[in-house]
N, C-alpha and C. Protein backbone atom coordinates (compact mmCIF):
# COMPACT_ATOMS: atom_id res chain seq x y z
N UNK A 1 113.74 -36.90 2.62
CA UNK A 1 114.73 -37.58 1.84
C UNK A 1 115.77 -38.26 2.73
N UNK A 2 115.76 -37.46 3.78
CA UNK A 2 117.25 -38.03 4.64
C UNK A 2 116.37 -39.61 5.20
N UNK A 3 115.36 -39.41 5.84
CA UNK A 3 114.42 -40.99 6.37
C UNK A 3 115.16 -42.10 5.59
N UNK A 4 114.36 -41.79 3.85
CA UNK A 4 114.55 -42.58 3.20
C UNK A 4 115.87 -43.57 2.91
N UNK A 5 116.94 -42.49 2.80
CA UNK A 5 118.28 -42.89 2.74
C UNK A 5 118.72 -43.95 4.23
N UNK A 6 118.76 -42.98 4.82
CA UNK A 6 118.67 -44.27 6.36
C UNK A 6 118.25 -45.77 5.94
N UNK A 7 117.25 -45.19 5.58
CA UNK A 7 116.23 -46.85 5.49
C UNK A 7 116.90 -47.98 4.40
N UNK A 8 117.09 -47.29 3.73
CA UNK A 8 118.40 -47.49 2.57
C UNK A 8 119.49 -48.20 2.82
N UNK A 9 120.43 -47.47 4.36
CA UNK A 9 121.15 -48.21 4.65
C UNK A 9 121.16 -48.90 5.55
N UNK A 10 119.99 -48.87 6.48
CA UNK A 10 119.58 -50.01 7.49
C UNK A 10 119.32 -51.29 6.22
N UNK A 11 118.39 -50.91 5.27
CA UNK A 11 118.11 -52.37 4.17
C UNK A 11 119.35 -52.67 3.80
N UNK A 12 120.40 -52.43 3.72
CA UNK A 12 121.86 -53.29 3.07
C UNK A 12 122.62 -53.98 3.96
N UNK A 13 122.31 -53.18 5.52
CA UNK A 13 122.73 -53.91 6.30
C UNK A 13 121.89 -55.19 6.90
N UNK A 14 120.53 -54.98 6.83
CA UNK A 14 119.65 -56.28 6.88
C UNK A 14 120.36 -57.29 5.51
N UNK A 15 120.38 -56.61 4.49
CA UNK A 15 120.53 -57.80 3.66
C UNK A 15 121.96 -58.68 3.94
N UNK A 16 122.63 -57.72 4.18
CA UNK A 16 124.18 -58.30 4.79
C UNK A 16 123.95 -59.21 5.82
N UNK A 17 123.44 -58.72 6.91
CA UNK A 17 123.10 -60.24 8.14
C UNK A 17 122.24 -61.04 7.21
N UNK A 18 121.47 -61.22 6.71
CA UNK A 18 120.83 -62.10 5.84
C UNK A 18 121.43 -63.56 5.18
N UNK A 19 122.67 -62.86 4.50
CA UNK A 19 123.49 -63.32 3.75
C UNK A 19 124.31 -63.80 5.12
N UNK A 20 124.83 -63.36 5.89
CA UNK A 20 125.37 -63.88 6.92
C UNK A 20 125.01 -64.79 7.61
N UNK A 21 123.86 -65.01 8.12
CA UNK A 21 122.90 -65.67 9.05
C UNK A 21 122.52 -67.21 7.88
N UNK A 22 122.29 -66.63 6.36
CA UNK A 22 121.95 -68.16 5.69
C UNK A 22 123.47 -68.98 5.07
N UNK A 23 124.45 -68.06 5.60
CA UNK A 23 125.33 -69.16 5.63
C UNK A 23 126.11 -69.78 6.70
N UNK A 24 125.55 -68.74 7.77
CA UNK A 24 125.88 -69.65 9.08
C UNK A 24 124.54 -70.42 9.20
N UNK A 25 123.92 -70.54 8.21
CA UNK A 25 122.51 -71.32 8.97
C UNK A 25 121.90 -71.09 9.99
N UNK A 26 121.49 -70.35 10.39
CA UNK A 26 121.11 -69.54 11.75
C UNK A 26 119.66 -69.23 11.54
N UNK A 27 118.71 -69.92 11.77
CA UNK A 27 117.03 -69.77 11.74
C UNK A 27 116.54 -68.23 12.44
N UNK A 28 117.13 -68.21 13.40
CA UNK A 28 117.10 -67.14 13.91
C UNK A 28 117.33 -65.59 13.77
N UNK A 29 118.54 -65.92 13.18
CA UNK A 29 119.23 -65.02 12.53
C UNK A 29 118.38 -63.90 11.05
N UNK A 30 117.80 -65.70 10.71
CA UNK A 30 117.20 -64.81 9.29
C UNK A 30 115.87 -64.26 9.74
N UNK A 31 115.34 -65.03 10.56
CA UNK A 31 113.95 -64.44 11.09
C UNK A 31 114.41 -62.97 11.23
N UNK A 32 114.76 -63.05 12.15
CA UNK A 32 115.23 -61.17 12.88
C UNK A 32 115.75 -60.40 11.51
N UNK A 33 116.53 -60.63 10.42
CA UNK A 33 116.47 -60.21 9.46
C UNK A 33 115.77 -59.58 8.60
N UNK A 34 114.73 -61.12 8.54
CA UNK A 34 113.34 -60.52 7.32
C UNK A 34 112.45 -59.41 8.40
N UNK A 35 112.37 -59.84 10.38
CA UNK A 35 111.51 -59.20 10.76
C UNK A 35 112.00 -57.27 9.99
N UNK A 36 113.26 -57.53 10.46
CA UNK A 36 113.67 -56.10 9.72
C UNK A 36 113.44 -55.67 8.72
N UNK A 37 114.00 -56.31 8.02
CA UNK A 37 113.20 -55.69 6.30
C UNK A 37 111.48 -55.35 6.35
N UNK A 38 110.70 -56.23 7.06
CA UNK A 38 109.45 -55.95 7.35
C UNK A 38 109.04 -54.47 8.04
N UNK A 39 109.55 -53.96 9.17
CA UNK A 39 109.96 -53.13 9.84
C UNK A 39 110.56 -51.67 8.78
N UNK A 40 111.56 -52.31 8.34
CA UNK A 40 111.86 -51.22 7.35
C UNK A 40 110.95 -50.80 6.11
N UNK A 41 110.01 -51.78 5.73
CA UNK A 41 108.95 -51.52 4.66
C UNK A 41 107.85 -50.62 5.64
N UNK A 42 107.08 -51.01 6.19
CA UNK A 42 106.49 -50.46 7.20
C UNK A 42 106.51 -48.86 7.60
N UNK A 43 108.18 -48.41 7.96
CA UNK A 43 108.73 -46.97 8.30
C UNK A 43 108.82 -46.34 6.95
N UNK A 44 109.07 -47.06 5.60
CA UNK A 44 109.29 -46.31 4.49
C UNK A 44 107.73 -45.88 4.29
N UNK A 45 106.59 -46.36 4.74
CA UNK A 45 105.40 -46.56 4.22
C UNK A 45 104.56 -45.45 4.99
N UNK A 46 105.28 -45.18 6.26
CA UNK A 46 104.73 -44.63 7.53
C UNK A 46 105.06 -42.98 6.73
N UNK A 47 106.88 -43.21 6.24
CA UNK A 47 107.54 -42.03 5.93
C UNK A 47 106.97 -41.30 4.50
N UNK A 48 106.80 -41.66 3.82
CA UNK A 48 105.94 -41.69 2.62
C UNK A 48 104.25 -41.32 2.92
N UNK A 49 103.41 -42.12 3.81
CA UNK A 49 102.41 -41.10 4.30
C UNK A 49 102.58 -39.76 4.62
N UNK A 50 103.36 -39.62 6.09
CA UNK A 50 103.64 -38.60 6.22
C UNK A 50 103.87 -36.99 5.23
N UNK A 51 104.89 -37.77 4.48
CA UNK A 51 105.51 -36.64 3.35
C UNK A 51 103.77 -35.98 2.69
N UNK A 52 103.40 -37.13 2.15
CA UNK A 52 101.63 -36.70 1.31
C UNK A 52 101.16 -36.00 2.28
N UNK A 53 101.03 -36.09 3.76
CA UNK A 53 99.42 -35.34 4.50
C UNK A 53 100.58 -33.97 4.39
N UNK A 54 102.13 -33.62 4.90
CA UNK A 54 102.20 -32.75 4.93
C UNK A 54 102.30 -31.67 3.67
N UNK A 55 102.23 -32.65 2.29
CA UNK A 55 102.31 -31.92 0.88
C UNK A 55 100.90 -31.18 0.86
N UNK A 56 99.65 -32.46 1.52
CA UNK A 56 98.61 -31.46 0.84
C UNK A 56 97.93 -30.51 2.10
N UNK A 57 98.16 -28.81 1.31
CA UNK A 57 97.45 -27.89 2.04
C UNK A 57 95.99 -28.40 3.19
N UNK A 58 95.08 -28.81 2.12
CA UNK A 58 93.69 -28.75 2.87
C UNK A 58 93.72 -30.01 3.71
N UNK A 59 94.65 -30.85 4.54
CA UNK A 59 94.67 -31.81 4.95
C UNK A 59 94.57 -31.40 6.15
N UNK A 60 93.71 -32.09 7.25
CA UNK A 60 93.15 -31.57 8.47
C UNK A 60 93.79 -32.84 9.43
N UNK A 61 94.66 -33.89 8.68
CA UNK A 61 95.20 -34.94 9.55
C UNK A 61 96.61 -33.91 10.18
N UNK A 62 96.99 -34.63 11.16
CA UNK A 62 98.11 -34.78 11.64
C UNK A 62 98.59 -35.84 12.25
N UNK A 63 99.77 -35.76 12.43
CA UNK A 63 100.47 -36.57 12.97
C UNK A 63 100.44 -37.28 14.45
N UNK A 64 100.14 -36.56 15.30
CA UNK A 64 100.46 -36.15 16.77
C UNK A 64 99.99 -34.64 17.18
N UNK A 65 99.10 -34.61 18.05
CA UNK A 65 98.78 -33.47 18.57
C UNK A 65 100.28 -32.68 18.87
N UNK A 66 100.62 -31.27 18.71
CA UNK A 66 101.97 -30.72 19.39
C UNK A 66 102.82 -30.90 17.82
N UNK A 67 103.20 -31.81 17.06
CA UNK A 67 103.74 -32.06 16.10
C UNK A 67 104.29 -30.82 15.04
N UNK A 68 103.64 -29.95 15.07
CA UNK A 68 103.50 -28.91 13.94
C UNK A 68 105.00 -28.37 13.83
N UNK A 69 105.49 -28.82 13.34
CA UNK A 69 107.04 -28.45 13.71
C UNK A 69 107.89 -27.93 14.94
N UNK A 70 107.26 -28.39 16.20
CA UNK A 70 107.61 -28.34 17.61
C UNK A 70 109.02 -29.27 17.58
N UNK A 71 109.32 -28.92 18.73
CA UNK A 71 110.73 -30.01 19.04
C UNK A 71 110.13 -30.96 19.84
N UNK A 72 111.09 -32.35 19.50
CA UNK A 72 110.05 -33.51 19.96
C UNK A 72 110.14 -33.55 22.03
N UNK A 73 111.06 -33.01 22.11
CA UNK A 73 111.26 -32.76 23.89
C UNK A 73 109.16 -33.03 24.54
N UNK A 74 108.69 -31.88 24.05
CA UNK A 74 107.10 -32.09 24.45
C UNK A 74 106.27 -33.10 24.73
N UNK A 75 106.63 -33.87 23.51
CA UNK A 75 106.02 -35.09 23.15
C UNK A 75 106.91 -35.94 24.20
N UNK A 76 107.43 -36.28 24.49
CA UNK A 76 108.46 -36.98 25.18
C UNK A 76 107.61 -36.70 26.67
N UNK A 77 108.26 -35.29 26.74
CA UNK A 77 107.06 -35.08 28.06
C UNK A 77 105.52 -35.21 28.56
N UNK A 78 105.00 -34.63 27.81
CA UNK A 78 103.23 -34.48 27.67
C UNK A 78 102.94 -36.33 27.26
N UNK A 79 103.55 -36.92 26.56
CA UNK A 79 102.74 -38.45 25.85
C UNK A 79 103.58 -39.19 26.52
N UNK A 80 104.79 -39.88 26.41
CA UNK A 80 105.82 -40.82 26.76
C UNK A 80 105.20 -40.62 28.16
N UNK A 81 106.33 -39.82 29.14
CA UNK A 81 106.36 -39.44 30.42
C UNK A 81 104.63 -39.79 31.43
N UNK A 82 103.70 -39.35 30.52
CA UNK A 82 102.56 -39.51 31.34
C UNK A 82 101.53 -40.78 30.72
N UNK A 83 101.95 -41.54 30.60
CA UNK A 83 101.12 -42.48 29.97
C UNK A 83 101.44 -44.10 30.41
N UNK A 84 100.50 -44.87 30.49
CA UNK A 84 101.10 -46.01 30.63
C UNK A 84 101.75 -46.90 29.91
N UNK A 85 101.25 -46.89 28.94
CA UNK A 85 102.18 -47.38 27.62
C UNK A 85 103.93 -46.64 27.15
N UNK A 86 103.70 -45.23 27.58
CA UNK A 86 104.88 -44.64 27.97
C UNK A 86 105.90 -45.37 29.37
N UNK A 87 104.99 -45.58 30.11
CA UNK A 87 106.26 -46.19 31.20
C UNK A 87 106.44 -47.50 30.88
N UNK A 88 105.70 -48.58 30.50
CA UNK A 88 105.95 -49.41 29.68
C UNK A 88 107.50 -49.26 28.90
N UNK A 89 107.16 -48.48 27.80
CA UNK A 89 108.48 -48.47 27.04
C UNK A 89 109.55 -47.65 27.89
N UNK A 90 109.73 -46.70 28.64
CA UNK A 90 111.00 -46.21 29.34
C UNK A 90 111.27 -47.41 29.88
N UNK A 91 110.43 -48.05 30.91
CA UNK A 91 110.91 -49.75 31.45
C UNK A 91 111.77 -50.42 30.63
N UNK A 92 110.73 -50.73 29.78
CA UNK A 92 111.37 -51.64 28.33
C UNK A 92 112.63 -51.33 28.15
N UNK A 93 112.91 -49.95 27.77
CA UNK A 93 113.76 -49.52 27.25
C UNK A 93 115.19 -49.60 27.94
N UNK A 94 115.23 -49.33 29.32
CA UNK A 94 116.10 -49.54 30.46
C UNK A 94 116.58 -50.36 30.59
N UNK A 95 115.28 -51.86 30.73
CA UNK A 95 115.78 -53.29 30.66
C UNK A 95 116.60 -53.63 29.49
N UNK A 96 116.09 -53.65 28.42
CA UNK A 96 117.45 -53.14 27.25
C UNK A 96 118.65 -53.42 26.96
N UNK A 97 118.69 -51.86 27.22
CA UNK A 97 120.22 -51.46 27.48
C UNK A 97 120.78 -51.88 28.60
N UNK A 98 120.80 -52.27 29.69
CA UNK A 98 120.89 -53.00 30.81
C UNK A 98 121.24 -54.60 30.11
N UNK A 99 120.41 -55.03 29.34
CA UNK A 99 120.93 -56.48 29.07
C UNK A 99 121.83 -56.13 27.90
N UNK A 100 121.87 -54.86 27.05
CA UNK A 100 122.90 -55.31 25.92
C UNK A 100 124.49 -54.87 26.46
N UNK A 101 124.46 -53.65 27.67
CA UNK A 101 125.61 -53.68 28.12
C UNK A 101 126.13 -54.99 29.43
N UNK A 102 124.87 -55.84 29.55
CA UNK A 102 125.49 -56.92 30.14
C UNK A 102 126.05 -57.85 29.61
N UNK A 103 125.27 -57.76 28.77
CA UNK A 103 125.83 -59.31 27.10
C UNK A 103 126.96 -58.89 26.82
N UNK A 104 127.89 -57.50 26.43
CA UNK A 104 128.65 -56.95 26.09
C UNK A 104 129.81 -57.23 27.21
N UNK A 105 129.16 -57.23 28.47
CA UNK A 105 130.79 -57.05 29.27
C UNK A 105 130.65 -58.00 30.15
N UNK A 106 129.69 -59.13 30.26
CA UNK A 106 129.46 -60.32 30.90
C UNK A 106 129.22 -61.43 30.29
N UNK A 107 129.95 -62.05 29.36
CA UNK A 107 129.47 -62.64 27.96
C UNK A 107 129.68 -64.17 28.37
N UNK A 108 130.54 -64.52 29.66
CA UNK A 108 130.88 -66.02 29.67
C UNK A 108 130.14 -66.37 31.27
N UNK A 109 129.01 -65.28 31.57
CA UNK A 109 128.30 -65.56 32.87
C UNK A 109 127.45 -66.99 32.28
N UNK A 110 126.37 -67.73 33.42
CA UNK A 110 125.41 -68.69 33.11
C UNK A 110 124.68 -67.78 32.28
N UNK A 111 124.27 -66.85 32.47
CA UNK A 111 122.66 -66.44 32.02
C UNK A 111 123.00 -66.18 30.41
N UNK A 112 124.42 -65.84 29.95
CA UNK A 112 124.35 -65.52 28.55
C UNK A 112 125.45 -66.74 28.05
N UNK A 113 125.61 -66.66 26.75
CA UNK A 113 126.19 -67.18 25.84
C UNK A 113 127.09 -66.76 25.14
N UNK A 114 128.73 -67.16 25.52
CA UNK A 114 129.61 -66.63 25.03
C UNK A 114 129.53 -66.61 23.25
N UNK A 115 129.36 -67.75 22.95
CA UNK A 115 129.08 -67.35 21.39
C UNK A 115 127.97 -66.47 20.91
N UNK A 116 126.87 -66.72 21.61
CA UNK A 116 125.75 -65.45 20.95
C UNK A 116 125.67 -64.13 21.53
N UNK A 117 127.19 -63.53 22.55
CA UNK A 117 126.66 -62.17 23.18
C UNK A 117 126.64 -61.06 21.85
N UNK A 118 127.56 -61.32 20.82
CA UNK A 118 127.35 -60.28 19.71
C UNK A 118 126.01 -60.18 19.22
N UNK A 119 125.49 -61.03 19.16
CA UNK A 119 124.21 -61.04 18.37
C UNK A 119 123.00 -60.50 19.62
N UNK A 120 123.25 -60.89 21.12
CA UNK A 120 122.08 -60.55 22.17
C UNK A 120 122.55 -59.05 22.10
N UNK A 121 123.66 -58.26 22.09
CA UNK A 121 123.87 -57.39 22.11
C UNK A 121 123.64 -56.57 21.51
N UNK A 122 123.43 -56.92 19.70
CA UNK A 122 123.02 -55.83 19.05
C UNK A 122 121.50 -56.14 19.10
N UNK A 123 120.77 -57.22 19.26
CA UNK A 123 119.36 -57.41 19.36
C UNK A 123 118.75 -56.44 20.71
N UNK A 124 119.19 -56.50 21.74
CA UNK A 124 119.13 -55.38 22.77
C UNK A 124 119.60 -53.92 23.06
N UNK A 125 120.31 -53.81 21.99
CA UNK A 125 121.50 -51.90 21.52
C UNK A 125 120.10 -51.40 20.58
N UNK A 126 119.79 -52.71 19.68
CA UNK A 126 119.10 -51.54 18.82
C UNK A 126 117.43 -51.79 18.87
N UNK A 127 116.99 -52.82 20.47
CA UNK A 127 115.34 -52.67 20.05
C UNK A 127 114.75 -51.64 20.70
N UNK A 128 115.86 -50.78 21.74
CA UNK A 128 114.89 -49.49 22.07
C UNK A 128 114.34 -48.52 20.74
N UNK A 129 115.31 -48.66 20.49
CA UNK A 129 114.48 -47.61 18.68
C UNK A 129 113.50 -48.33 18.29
N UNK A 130 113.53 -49.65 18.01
CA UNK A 130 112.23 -50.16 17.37
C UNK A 130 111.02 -50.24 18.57
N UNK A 131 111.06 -50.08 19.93
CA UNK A 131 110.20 -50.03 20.28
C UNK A 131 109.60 -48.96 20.45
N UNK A 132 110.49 -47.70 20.29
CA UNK A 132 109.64 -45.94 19.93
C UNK A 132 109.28 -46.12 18.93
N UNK A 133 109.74 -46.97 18.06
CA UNK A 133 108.84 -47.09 16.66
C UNK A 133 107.28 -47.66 16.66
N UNK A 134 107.37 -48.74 17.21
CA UNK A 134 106.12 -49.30 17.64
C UNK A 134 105.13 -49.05 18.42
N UNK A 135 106.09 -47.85 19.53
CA UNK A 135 104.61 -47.58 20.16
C UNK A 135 104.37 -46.11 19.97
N UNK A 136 104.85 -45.12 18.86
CA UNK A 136 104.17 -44.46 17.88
C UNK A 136 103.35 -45.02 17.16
N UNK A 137 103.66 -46.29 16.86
CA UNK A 137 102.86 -46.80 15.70
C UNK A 137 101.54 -47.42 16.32
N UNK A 138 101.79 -48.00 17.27
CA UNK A 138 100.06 -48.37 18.23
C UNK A 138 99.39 -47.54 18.87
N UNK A 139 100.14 -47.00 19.33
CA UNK A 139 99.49 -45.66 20.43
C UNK A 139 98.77 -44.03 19.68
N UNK A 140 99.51 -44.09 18.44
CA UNK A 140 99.30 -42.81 17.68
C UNK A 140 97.83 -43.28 16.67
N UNK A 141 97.29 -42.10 16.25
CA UNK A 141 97.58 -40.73 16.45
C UNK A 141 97.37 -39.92 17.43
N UNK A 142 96.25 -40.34 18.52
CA UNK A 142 95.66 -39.93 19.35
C UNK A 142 96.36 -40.13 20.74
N UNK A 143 97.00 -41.50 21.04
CA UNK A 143 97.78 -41.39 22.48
C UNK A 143 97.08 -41.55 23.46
N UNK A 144 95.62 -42.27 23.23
CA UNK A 144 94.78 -42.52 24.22
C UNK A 144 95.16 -44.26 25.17
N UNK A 145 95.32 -44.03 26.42
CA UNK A 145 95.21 -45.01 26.87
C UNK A 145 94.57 -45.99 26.88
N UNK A 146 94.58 -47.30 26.64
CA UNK A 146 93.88 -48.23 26.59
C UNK A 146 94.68 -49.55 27.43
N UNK A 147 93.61 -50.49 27.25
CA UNK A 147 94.49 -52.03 28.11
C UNK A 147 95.38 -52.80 26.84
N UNK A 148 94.35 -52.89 26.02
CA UNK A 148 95.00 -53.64 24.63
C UNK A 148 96.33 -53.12 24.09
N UNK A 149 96.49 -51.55 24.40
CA UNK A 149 97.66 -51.06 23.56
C UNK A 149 98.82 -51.11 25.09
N UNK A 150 98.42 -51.38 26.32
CA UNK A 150 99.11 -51.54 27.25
C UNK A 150 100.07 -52.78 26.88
N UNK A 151 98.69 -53.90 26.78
CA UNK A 151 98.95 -55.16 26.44
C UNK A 151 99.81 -55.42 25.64
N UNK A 152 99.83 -54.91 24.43
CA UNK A 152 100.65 -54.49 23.19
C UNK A 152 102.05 -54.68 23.17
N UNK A 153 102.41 -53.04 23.85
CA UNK A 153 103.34 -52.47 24.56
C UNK A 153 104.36 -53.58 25.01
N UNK A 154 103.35 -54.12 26.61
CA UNK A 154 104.44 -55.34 27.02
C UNK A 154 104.84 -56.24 26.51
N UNK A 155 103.94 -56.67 25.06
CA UNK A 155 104.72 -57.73 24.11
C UNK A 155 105.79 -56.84 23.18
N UNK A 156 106.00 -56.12 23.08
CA UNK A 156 106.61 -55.28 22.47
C UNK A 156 108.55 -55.05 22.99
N UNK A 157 107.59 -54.65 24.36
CA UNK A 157 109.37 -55.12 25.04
C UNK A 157 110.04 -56.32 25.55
N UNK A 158 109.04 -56.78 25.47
CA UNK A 158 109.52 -58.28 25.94
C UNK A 158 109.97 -59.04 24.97
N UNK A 159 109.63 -58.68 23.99
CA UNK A 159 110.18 -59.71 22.30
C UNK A 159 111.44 -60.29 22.40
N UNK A 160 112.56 -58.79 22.57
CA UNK A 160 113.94 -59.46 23.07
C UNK A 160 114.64 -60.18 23.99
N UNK A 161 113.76 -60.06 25.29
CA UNK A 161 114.17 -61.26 25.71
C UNK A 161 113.48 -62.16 25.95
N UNK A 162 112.36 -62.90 25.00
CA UNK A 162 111.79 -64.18 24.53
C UNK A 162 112.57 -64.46 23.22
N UNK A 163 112.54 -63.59 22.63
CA UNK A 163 113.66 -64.11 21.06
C UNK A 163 115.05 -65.14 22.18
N UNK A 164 115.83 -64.16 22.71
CA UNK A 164 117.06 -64.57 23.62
C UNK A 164 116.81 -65.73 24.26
N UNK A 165 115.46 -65.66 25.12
CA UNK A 165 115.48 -67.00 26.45
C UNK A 165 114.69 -67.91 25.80
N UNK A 166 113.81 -68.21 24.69
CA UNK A 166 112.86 -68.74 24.23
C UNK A 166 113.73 -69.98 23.82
């Protein structure tokens, strides 16, 4: 129930930039918007599976090997930590936050844009979450290495800064 609610208020705040973005006219703006709402349909859909395999008894799926009501520390260690698609996203993830606290406190350098550091900033604050989202969502259930989900991966972190430099 708590997921849901989240999702709830991540969707009001998508709809709010929405409304924001189509009256600043901002193409961009609304893209990254709807991508969200997309994103947020997706996790409600993911969250809602979930709830069913763990309602029904004779269900032999899981989630993630380790999952069974473990603390996620394991998973972090055993999958993230040793995997390539795992260092992928810690990379990703680093580069990041690295550019949203640069956009944030370097906003009138060449490389950024004093008018768009609010917007590079929260596009880079909040795509490390969406990219643990995504590469649960490619890499799971199993967590087997592959090139394609490598491949994946690096489009995955790179989105934000091709959205930004593109």
């Amino acid at each position: 129930m708590i997921g849901f609610i989240g999702i709830l208020a991540l969707l009001a705040i998508a709809i709010f930039g929405i409304v924001i973005s189509i009256q600043a006219g901002d193409l961009k703006g609304i893209g990254l918007m709807l991508l969200m709402i997309g994103m947020l349909g997706l996790f409600a859909n993911m969250l809602w599976r979930g709830a069913q395999i763990s309602r029904s008894l004779d269900s032999s799926e899981r989630l993630a090997e380790g999952w069974a009501g473990e603390s996620v520390s394991p998973f972090f260690r055993d999958q993230i930590a040793k995997s390539i698609e795992g260092h992928v996203l810690i990379v990703g993830t680093a580069a990041s936050i690295t550019m949203a606290v640069a956009t944030q406190t370097l906003p009138a350098t060449s490389i950024f844009w004093s008018e768009k550091a609010a917007r590079h900033t929260a596009l880079f604050g909040f795509w490390p979450l969406l990219a643990f989202v995504f590469y649960v969502r490619i890499c799971g259930p199993h967590f087997v290495t592959s090139w394609p989900k490598v491949m994946t991966m690096l489009a995955v972190v790179a989105f934000p800064f091709l959205i930004t430099y593109a």
